[in-house]
Protein backbone atom coordinates (compact mmCIF):
# COMPACT_ATOMS: atom_id res chain seq x y z
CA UNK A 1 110.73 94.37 116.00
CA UNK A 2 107.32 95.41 117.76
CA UNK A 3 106.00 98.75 118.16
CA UNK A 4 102.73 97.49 119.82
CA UNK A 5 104.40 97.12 123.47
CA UNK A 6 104.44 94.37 125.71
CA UNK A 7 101.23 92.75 124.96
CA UNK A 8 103.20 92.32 121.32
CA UNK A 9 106.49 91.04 122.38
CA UNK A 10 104.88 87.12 122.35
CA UNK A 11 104.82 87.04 119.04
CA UNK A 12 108.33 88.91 118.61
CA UNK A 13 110.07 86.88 115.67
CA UNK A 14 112.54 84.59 116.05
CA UNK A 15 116.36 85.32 114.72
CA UNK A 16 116.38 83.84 111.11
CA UNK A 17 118.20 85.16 108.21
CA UNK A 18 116.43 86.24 105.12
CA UNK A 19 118.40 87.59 102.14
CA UNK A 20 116.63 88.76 99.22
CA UNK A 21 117.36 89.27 96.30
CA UNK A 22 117.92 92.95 96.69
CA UNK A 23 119.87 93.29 99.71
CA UNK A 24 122.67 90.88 97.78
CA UNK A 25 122.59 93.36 94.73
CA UNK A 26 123.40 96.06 97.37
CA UNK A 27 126.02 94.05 99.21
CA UNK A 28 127.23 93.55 95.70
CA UNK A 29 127.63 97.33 94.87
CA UNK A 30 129.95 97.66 97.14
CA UNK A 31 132.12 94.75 95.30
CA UNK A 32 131.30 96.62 91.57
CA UNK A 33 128.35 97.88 89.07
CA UNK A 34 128.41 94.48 87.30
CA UNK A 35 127.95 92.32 90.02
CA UNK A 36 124.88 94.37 91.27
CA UNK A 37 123.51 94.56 87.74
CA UNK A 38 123.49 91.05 87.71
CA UNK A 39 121.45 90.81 90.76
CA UNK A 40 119.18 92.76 89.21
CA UNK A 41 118.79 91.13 86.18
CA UNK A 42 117.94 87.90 87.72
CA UNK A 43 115.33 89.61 89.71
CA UNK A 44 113.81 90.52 86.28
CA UNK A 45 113.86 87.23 84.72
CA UNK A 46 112.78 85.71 87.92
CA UNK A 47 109.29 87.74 87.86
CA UNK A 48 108.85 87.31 83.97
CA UNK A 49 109.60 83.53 84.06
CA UNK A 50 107.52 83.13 87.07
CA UNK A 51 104.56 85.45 86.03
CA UNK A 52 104.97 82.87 82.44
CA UNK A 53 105.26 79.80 84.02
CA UNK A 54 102.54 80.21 86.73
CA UNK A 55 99.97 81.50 84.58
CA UNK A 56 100.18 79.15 82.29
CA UNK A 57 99.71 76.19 84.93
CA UNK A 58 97.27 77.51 86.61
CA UNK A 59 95.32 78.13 83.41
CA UNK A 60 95.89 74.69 82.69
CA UNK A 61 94.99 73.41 86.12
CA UNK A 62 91.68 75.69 86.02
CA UNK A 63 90.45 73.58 83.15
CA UNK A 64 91.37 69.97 85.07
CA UNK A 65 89.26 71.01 87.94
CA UNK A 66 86.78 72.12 86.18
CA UNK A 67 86.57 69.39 84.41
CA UNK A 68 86.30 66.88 87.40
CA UNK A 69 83.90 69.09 89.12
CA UNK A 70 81.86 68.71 86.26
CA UNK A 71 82.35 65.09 86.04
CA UNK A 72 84.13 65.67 82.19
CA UNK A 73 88.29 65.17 81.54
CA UNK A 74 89.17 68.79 80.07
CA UNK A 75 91.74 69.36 77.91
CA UNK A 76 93.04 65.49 76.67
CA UNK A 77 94.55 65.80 73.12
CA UNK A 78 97.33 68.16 72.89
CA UNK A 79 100.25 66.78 75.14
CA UNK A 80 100.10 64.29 77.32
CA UNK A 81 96.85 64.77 79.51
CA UNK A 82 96.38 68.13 77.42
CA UNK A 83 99.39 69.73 78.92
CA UNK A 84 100.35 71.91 75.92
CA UNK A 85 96.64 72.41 75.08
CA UNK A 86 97.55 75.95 77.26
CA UNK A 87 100.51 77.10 75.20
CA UNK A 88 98.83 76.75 72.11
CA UNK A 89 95.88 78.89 73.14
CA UNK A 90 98.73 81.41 73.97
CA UNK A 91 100.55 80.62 70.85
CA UNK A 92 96.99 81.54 69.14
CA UNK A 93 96.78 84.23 70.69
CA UNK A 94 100.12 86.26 70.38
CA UNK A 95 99.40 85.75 66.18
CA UNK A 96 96.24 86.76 66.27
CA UNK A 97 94.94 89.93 64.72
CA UNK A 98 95.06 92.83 66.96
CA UNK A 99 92.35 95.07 66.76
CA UNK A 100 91.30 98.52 68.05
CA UNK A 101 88.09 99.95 67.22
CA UNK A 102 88.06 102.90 65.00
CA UNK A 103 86.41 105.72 67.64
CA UNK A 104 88.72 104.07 70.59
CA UNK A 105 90.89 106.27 72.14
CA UNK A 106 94.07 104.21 70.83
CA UNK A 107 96.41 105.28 73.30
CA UNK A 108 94.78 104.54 76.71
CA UNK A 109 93.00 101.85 74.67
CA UNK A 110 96.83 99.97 74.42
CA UNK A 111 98.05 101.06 77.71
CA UNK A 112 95.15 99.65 79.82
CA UNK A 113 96.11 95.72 79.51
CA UNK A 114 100.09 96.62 80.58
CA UNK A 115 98.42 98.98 83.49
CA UNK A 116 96.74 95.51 84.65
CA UNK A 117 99.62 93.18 84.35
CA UNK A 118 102.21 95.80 85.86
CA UNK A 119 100.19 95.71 89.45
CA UNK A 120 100.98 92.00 89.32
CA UNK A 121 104.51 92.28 88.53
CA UNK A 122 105.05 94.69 91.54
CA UNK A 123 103.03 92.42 93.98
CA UNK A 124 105.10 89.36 93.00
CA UNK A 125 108.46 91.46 94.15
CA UNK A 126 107.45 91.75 97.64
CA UNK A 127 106.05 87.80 97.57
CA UNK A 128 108.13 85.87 100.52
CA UNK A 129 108.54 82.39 98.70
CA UNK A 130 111.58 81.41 100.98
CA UNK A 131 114.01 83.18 103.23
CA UNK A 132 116.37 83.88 100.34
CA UNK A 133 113.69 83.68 97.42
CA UNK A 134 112.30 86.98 97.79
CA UNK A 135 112.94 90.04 95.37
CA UNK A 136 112.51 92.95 98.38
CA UNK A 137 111.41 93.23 101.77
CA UNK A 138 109.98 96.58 102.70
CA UNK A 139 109.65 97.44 106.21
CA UNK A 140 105.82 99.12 104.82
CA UNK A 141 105.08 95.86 103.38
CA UNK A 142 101.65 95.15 104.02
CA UNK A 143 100.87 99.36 103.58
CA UNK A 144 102.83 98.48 99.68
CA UNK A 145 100.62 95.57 99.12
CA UNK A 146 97.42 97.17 99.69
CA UNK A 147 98.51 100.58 97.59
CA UNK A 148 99.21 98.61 94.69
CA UNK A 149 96.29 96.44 94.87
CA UNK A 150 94.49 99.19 94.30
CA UNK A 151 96.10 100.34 91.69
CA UNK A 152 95.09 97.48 89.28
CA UNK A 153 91.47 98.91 88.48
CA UNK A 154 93.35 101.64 86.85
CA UNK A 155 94.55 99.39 83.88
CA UNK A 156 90.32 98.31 84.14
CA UNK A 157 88.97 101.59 83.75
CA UNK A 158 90.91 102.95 81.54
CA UNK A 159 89.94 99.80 79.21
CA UNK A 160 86.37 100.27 79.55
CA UNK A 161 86.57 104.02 78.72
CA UNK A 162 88.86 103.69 75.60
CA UNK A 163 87.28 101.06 74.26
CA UNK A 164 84.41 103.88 72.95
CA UNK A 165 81.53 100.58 73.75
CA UNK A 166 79.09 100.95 76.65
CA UNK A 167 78.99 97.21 77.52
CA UNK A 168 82.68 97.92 78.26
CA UNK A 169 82.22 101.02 79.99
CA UNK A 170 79.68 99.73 82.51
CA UNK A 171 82.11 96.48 83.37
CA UNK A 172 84.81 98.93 84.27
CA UNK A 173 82.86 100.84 86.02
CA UNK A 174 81.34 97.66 87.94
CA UNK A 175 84.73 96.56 88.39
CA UNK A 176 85.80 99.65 89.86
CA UNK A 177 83.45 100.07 92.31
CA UNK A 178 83.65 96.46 92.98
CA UNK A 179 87.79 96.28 93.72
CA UNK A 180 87.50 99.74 95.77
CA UNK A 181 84.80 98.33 98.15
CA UNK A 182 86.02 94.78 98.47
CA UNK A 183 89.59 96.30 99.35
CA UNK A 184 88.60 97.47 102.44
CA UNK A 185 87.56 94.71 103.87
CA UNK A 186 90.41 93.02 102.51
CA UNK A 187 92.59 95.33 104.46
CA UNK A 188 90.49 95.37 107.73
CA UNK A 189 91.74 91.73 107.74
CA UNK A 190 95.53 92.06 107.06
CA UNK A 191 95.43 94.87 110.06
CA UNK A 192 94.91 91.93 112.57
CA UNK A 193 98.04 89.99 111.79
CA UNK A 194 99.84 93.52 111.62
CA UNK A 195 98.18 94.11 115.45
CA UNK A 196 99.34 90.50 116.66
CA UNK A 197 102.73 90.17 114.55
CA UNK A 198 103.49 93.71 115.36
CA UNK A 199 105.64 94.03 112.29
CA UNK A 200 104.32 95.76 108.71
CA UNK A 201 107.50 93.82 106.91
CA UNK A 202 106.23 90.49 105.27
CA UNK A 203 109.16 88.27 106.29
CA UNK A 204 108.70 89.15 110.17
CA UNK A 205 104.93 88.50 109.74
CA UNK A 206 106.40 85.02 108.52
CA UNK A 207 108.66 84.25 111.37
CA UNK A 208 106.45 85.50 114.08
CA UNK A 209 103.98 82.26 113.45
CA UNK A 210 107.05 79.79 114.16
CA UNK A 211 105.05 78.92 117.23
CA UNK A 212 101.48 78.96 115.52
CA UNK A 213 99.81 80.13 112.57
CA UNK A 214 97.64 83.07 112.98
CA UNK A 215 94.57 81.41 111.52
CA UNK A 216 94.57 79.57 115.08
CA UNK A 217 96.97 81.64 117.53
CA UNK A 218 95.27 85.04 117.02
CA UNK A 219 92.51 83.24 119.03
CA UNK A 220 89.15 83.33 116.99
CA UNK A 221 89.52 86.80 115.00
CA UNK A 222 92.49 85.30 113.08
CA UNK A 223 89.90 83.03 111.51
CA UNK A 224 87.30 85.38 111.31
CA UNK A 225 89.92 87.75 109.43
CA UNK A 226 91.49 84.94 107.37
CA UNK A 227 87.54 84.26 105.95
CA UNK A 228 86.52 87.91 105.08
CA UNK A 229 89.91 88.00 103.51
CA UNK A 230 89.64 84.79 101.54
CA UNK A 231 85.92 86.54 100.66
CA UNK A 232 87.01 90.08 100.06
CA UNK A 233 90.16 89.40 97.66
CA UNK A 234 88.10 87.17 95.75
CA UNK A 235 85.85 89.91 94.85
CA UNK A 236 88.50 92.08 94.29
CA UNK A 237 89.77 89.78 91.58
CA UNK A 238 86.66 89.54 90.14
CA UNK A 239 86.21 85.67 90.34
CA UNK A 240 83.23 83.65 90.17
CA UNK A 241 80.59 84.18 92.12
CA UNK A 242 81.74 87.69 92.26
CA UNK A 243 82.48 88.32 88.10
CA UNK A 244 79.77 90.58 88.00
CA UNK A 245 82.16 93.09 85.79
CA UNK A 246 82.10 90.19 83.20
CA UNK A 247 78.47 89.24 82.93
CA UNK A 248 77.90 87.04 79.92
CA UNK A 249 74.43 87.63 79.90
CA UNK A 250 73.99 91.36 80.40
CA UNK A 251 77.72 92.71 79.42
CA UNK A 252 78.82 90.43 76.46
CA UNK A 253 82.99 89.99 78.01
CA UNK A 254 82.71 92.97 79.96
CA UNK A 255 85.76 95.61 80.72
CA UNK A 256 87.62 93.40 77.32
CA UNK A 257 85.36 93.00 75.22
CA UNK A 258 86.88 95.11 72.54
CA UNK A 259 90.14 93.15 73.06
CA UNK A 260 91.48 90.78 71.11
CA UNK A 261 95.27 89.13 70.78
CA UNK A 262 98.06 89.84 72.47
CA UNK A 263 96.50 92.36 74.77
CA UNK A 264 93.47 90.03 75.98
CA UNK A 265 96.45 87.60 77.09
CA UNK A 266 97.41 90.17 79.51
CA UNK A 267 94.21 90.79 81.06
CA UNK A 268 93.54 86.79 81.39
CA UNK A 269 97.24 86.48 82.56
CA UNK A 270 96.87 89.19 85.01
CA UNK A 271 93.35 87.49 86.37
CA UNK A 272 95.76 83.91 87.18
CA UNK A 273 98.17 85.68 88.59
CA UNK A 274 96.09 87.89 90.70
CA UNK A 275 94.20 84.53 92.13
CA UNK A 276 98.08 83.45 92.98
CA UNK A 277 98.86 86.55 94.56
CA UNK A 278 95.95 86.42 96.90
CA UNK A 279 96.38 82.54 98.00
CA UNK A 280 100.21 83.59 98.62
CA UNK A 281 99.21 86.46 100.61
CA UNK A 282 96.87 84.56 102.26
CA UNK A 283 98.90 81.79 103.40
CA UNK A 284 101.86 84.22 104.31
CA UNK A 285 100.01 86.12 106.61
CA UNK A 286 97.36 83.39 108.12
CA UNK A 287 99.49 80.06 107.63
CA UNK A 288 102.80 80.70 108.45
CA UNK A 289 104.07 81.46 104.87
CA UNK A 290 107.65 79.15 103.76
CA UNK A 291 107.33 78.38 108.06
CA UNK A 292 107.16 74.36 108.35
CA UNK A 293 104.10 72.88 110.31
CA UNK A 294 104.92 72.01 113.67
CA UNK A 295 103.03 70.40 116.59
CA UNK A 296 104.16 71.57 120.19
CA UNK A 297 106.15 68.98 122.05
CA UNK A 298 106.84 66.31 118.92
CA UNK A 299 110.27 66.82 118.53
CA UNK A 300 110.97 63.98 115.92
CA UNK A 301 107.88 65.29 114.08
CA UNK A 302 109.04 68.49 114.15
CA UNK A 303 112.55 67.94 112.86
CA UNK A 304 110.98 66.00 110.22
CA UNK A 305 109.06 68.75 108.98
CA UNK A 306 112.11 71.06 108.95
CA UNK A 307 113.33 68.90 106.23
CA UNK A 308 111.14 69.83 103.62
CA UNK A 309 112.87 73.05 101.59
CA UNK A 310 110.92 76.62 102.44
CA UNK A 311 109.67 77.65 99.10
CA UNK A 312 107.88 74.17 99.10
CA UNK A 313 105.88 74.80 102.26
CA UNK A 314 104.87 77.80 100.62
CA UNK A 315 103.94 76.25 97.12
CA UNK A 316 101.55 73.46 98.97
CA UNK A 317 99.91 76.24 101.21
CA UNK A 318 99.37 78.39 98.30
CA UNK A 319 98.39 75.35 96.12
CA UNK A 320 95.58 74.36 98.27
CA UNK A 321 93.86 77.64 98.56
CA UNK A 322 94.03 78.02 95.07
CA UNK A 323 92.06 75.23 94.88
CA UNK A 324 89.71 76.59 97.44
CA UNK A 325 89.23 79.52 95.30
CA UNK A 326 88.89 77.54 92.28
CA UNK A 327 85.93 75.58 94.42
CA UNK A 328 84.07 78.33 94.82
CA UNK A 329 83.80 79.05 91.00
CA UNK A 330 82.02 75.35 90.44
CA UNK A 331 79.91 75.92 93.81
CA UNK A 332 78.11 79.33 94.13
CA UNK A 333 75.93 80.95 91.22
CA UNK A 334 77.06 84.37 90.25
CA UNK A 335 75.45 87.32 92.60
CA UNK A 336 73.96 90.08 91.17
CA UNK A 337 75.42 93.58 91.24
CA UNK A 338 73.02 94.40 94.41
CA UNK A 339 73.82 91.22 95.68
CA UNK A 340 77.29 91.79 95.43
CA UNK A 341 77.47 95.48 96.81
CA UNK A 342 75.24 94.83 100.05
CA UNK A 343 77.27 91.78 100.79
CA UNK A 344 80.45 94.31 101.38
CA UNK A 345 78.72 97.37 103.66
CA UNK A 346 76.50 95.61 104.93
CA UNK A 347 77.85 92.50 106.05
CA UNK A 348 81.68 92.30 105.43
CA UNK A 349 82.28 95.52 106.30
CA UNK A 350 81.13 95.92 109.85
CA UNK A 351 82.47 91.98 110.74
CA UNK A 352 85.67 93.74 109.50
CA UNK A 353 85.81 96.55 111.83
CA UNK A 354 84.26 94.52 114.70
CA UNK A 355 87.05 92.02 114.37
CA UNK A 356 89.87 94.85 113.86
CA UNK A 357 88.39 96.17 117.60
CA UNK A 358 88.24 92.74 119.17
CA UNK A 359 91.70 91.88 117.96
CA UNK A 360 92.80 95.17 118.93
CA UNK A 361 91.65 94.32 122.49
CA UNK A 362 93.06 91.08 122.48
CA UNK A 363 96.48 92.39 121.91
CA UNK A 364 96.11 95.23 124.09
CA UNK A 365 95.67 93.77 127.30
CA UNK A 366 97.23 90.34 126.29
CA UNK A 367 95.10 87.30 126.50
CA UNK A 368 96.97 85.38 124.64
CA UNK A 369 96.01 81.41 125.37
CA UNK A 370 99.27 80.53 123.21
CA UNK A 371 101.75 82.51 123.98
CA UNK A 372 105.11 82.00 122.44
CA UNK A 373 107.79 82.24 124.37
């Protein structure tokens, strides 16, 4: 599928077959109700056991790396290596008290940390882990995943608002700004896959690297737009050095501090997750996604690498920039707000659109130094 032309149809994707999750629930209705139901019931526990069981090893892995960056062990004494020294924090904190100050507006005030963690849960349906391990696969993919990006600094504001504290108030409002700038950018770089894939459905963008990755096949800007991404979604997920909206020093916790319990969980749940969402984005639309690494002209070494199982080609991938992102956190001080704010227009911003046009021209009048076939 192309709808860029000619100078498109290089990276056309090969034939593969990719069955989600949803298209067997509707090949199932035609069976019967019950067998579609079920389809959609393991979609559900799918996202809640994966939203559960990622964010609590990436909380645990957080503390391990921060730990050897710092020279220290982290977390030793619960578990073996401190592995359960995560679920008892979250055991802590589902029977902890949970309180709501008395001038808060109670309503938004509870409805703000399920705002947050619902954005995640509708990212993680469109997430290619395999060819089969995928909930849905819209053919306005990439337009759905930046839409509901966006829609996370809802859940933010509305916490900083209802929470009746100006410490609060002034996070959110940080963090607003901050998401709604940084997003831009963010997109900018998705649009240059889109303009070399030629496809706005995920899975194509997938199979049209089988003959190169855009990080190195899109011929410079891939790279260029694979950085301000990497840059851009970390400030939109308000990690180190970009957690302005949580400023220790000026802001006490930020957007949360008036949260405590069950409902802080989400909020620090929905900040690992979101740092999972944007390394699986990442390497889906710069490094191949669940495509195995090849090397033109190695046969044996190819076939070799079309052994290991998709969804694990994905997991390393997304592993590793996780870590990158992670990096950053023990690297670079925090920015200030004006810091933070002229680094977008000013500099991401127009390498962004200058990068869009170049790629734009690249595809238009096809100089394309690796062609596929």
């Amino acid at each position: 599928m192309s709808f860029l032309g000619p100078a498109a149809a290089v990276a056309s994707p090969p034939a593969a077959e990719v069955h989600t999750l949803a298209t067997r629930a509707v090949e199932a209705l035609e069976v019967g109700p019950l067998e579609a139901t079920l389809y959609g019931l393991l979609a559900i526990v799918w996202i809640a056991g994966l939203l559960v069981v990622t964010g609590l090893a990436l909380i645990y892995l957080e503390r391990k790396v921060a730990g050897h960056f710092q020279c220290r062990l982290g977390p030793m004494r619960v578990g073996p290596h401190g592995v359960f020294q995560t679920l008892a924090d979250t055991v802590k904190l589902l029977v902890k008290e949970d309180f709501v100050p008395d001038r808060a507006d109670r309503v938004l005030h509870v409805v703000a940390p399920f705002l947050a963690l619902a954005s995640t849960m509708l990212l993680m349906v469109i997430m290619p882990f395999s060819p089969t391990l995928q909930v849905a696969d819209m053919n306005v993919g990439v337009i759905y995943v930046t839409a509901i990006s966006g829609f996370s600094v809802m859940g933010i504001l509305l916490a900083g608002w209802s929470s009746n504290n100006k410490w609060s108030l002034i996070g959110a409002m940080r963090a607003g700004a901050q998401i709604v700038s940084y997003g831009i950018s963010a997109t900018l770089a998705l649009l240059v896959v889109v303009l070399f894939s030629g496809t706005l459905r995920l899975s194509e963008i997938v199979q049209s690297q089988a003959d190169g990755w855009w990080i190195w096949r899109a011929h410079g800007v891939g790279l260029v737009a694979f950085l301000v991404y990497l840059v851009a979604s970390t400030a939109e997920i308000n990690r180190t050095p970009f957690d302005i909206p949580e400023g220790e020093s000026e802001l006490t916790a930020g957007f949360h501090t008036e949260y405590s319990g069950i409902r802080f969980a989400f909020f620090f749940l929905a900040e690992f997750i979101n740092m999972f969402l944007v390394a699986g984005f990442a390497a889906t639309f710069f490094f191949g996604g669940w495509m195995p690494f090849h090397v033109g002209g190695f046969a044996a070494f190819n076939a070799t690498m079309d052994v290991v199982p998709p969804f694990v080609w994905f997991g390393a991938k997304t592993c590793v920039l996780i870590f990158v992102i992670m990096w950053f956190r023990w690297t670079f001080p925090r920015l200030r707000v004006d810091q933070l704010m002229r680094l977008e227009w000013k500099v991401l911003l127009p390498i962004g659109f200058v990068n869009l046009f170049a790629a734009a021209f690249v595809v238009l009048y096809g100089f394309y130094f690796f062609a596929g076939p």
